[in-house]
Protein backbone atom coordinates (compact mmCIF):
# COMPACT_ATOMS: atom_id res chain seq x y z
CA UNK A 1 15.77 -2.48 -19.24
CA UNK A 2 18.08 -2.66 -16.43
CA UNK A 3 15.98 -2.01 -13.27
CA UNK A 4 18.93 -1.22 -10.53
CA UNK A 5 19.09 2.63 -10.07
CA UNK A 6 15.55 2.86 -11.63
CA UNK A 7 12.42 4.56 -10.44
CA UNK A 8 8.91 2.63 -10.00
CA UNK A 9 5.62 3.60 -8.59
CA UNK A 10 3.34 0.45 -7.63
CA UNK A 11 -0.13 0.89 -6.72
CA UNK A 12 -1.91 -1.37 -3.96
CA UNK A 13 1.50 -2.84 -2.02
CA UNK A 14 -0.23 -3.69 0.76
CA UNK A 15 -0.45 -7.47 -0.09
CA UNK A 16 -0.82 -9.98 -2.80
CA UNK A 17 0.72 -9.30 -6.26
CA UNK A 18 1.34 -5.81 -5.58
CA UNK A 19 4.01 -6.48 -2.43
CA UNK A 20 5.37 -9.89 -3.99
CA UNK A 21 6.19 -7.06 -7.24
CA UNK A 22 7.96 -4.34 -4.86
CA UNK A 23 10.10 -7.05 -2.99
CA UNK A 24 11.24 -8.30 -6.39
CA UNK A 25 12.27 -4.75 -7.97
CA UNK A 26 13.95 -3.74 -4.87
CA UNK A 27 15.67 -7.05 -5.00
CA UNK A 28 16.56 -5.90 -8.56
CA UNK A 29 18.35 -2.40 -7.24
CA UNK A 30 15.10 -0.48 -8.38
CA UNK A 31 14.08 2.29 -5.81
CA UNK A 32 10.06 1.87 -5.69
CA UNK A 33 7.41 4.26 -4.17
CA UNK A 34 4.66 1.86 -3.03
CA UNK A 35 1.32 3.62 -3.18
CA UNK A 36 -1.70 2.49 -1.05
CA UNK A 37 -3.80 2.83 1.91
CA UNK A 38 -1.93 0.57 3.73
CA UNK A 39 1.82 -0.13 3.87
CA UNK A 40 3.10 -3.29 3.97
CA UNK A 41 4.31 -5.06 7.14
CA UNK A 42 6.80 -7.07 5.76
CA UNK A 43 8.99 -4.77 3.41
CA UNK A 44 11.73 -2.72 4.82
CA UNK A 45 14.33 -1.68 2.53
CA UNK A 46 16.03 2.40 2.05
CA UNK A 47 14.85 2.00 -1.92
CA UNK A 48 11.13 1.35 -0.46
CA UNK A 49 8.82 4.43 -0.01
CA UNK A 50 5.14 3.77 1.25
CA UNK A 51 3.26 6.82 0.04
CA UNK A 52 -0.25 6.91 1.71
CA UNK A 53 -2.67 7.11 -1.31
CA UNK A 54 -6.09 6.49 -2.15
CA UNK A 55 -6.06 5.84 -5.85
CA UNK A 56 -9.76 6.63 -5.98
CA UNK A 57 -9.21 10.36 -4.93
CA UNK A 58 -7.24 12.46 -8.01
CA UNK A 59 -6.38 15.02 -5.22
CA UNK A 60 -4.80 12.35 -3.44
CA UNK A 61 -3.09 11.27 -6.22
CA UNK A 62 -1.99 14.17 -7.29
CA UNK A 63 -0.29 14.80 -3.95
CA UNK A 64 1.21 11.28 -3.87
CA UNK A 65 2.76 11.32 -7.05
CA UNK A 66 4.58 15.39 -5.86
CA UNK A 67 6.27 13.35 -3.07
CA UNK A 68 7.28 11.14 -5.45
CA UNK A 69 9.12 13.64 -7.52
CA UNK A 70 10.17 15.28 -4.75
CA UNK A 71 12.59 12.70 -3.97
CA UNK A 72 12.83 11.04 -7.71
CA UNK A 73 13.72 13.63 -11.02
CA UNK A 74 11.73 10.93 -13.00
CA UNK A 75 9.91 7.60 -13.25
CA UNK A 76 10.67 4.72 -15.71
CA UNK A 77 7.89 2.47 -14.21
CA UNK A 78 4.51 2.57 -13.33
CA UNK A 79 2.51 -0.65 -12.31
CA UNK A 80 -1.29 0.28 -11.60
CA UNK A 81 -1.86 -2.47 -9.52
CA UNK A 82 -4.89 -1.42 -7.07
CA UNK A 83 -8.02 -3.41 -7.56
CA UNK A 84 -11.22 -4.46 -6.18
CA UNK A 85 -14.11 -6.87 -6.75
CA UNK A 86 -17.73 -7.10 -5.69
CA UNK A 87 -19.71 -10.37 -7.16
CA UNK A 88 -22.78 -11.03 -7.34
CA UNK A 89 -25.81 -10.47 -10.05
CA UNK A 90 -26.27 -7.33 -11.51
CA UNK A 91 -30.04 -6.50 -10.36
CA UNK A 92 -28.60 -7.10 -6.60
CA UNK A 93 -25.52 -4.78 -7.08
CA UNK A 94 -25.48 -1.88 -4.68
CA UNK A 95 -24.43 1.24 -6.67
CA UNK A 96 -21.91 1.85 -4.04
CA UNK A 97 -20.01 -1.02 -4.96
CA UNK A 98 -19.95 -0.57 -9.08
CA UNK A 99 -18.56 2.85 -7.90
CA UNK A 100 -16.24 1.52 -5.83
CA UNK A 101 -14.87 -0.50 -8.68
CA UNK A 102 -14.66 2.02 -11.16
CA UNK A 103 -13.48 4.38 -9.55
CA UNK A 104 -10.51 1.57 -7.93
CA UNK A 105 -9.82 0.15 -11.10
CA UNK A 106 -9.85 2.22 -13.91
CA UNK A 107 -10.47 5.88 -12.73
CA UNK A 108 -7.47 5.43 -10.01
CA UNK A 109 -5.32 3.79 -13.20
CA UNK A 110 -6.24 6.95 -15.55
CA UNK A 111 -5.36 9.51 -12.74
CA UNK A 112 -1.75 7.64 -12.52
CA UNK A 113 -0.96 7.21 -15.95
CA UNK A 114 -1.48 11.30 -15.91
CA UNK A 115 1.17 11.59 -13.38
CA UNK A 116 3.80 9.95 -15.51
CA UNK A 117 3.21 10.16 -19.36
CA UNK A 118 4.41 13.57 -20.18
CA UNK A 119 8.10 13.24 -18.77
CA UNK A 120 8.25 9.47 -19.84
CA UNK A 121 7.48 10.78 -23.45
CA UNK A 122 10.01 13.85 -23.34
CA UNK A 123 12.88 11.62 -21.97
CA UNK A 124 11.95 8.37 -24.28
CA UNK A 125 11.96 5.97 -21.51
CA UNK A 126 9.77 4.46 -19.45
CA UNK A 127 6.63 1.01 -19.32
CA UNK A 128 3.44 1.16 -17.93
CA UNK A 129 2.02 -2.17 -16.37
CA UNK A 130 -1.39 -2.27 -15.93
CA UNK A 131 -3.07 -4.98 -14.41
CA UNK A 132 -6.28 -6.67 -15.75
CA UNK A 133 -7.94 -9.84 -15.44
CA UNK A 134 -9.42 -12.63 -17.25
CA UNK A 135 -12.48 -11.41 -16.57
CA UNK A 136 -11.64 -8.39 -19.26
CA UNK A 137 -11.14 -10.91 -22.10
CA UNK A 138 -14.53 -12.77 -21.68
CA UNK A 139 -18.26 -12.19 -19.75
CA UNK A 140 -19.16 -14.33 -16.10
CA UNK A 141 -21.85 -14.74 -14.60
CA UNK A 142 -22.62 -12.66 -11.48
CA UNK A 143 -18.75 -11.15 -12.37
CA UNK A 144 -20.62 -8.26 -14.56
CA UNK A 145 -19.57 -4.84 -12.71
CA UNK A 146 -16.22 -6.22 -12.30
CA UNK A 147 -15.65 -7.35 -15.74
CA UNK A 148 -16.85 -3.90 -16.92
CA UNK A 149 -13.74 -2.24 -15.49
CA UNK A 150 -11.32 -4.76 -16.65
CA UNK A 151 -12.16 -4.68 -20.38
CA UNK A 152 -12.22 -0.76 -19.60
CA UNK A 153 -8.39 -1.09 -19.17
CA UNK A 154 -7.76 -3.67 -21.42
CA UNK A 155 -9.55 -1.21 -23.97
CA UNK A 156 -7.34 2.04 -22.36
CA UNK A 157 -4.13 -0.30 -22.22
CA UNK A 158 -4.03 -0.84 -25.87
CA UNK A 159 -5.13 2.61 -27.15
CA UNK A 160 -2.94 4.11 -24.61
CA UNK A 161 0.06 1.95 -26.08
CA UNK A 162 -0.43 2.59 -29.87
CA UNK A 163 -0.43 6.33 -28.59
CA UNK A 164 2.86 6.13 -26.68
CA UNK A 165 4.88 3.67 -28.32
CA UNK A 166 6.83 6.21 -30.76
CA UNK A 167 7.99 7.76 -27.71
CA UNK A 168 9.77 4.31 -27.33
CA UNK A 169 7.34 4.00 -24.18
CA UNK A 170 5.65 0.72 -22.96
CA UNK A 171 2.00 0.00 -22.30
CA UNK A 172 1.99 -3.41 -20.74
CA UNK A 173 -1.83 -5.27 -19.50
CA UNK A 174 -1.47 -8.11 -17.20
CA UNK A 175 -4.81 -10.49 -17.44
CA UNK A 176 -4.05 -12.96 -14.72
CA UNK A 177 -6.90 -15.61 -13.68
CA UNK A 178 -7.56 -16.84 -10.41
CA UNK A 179 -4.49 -15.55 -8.02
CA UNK A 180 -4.12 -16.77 -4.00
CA UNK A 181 -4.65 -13.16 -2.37
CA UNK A 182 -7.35 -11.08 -0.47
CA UNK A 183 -8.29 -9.88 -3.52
CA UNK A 184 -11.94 -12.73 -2.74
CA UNK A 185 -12.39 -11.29 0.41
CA UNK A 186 -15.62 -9.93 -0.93
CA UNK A 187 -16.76 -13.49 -2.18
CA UNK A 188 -17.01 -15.37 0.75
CA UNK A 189 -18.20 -18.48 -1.34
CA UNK A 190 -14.47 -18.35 -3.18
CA UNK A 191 -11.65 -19.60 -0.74
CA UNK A 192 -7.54 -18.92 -1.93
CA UNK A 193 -5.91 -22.53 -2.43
CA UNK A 194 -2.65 -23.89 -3.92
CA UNK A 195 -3.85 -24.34 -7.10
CA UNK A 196 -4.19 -20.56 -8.09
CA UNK A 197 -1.74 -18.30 -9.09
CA UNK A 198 1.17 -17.60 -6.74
CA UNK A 199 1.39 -13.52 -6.51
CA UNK A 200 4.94 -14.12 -6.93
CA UNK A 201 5.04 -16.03 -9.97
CA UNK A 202 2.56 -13.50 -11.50
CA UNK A 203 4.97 -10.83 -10.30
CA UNK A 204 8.32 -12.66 -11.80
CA UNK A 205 6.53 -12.39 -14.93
CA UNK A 206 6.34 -8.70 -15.06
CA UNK A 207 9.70 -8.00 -14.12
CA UNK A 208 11.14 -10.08 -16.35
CA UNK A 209 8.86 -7.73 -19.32
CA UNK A 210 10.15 -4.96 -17.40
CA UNK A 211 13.64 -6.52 -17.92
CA UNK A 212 13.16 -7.52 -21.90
CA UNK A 213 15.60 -5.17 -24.36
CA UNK A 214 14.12 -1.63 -25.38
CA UNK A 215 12.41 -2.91 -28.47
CA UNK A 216 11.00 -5.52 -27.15
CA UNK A 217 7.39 -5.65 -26.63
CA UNK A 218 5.08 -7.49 -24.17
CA UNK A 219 2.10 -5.72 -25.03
CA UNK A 220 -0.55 -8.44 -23.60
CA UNK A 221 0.33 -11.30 -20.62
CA UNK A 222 -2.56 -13.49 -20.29
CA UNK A 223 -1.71 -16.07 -17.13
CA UNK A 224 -4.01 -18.76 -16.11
CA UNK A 225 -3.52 -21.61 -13.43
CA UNK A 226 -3.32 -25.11 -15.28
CA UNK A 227 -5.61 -26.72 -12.92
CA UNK A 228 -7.15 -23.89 -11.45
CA UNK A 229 -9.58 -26.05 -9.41
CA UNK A 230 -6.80 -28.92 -9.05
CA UNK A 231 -5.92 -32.27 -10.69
CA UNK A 232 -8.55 -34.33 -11.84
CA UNK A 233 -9.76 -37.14 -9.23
């Protein structure tokens, strides 16, 4: 798909992946409506849009997404991006938190994918990116609330795409491992270094599925640091 003169929503721009995708569609000619609590201090461009929006909050969803259309007649891409994590055994987890991460993760994906899936199906056109984890294809330790909502959208990723894709419309999950954002401000023992993930290289990646020709098909990107904890000594 060519992305110039194209419409994308991105969820959680603030930092990390999230802003690293919205500089590189922007950079492509795509005009994108960056959705989160906070906006960005580093992206000013007239085809970027912060939208205040907490994805937790369908009414505040709901009135994100009617700006949205106020200014765009459609939207070919969606990347549900916002994403939280609280670690830590399960016995010790406060019940605010699992909340928390539910209702970041998957119930703030579920109330954006509403937003966009009827007019994508009528006018044939449009991909869906959400973003997963590693820790949705496999079980860790003290990891167990999180994990829960990441398999959640792996599992609502691939249903959603067998239900969409004869309306030549994309369902796209992202399952990247250890990535240098905030994203382990919440883990205090876990410190970002070089050897993770860059959030731009994870972010190249999905533009360049965005980019792929219409019958082409990412429908899974698993991404993993080589040496996530650096070169043998």
């Amino acid at each position: 798909m060519e992305l110039k003169n194209k419409n994308a929503v991105v969820t959680g721009v603030s930092k990390g992946i999230g802003l690293a995708l919205c500089k590189q569609l922007v950079a492509k000619g795509a005009t994108v409506f960056g959705l989160g609590r906070n906006a960005p201090a580093d992206l000013e461009s007239e085809l970027f849009h912060f939208i205040e929006c907490d994805v937790q909050s369908l009414a505040s969803v709901e009135a994100a997404f009617k700006q949205v259309y106020n200014h765009a007649e459609s939207i070919q891409i969606l990347v549900n991006n916002a994403g939280l994590g609280y670690f830590g055994n399960l016995e010790d987890l406060p019940a605010e938190h699992w909340h928390e991460m539910f209702d970041t993760n998957i119930h703030g994906m579920f109330y954006c994918c509403k937003q966009v899936l009827a007019q994508m199906k009528t006018k044939e056109e449009g991909h869906i990116i959400n973003i997963a984890s590693t820790a949705a294809l496999e079980g860790m330790a003290q990891v167990s609330g999180y994990c829960a909502t990441k398999w959640a959208v792996k599992g609502l990723s691939e249903s959603l795409f067998k239900e969409v894709r004869d309306y030549k419309v994309k369902v796209t999950c992202v399952y990247p491992g250890s990535t240098k954002t905030d994203f382990f401000r919440n883990s205090p023992g876990i410190q970002p270094h070089e050897y993770m993930l860059m959030p731009e290289d994870v972010a190249l990646l999905m533009v360049q599925a965005l980019e792929m020709p219409a019958n082409f098909h990412s429908v899974n990107l698993e991404i993993r640091p080589l040496q996530a904890r650096g070169p043998k000594k």
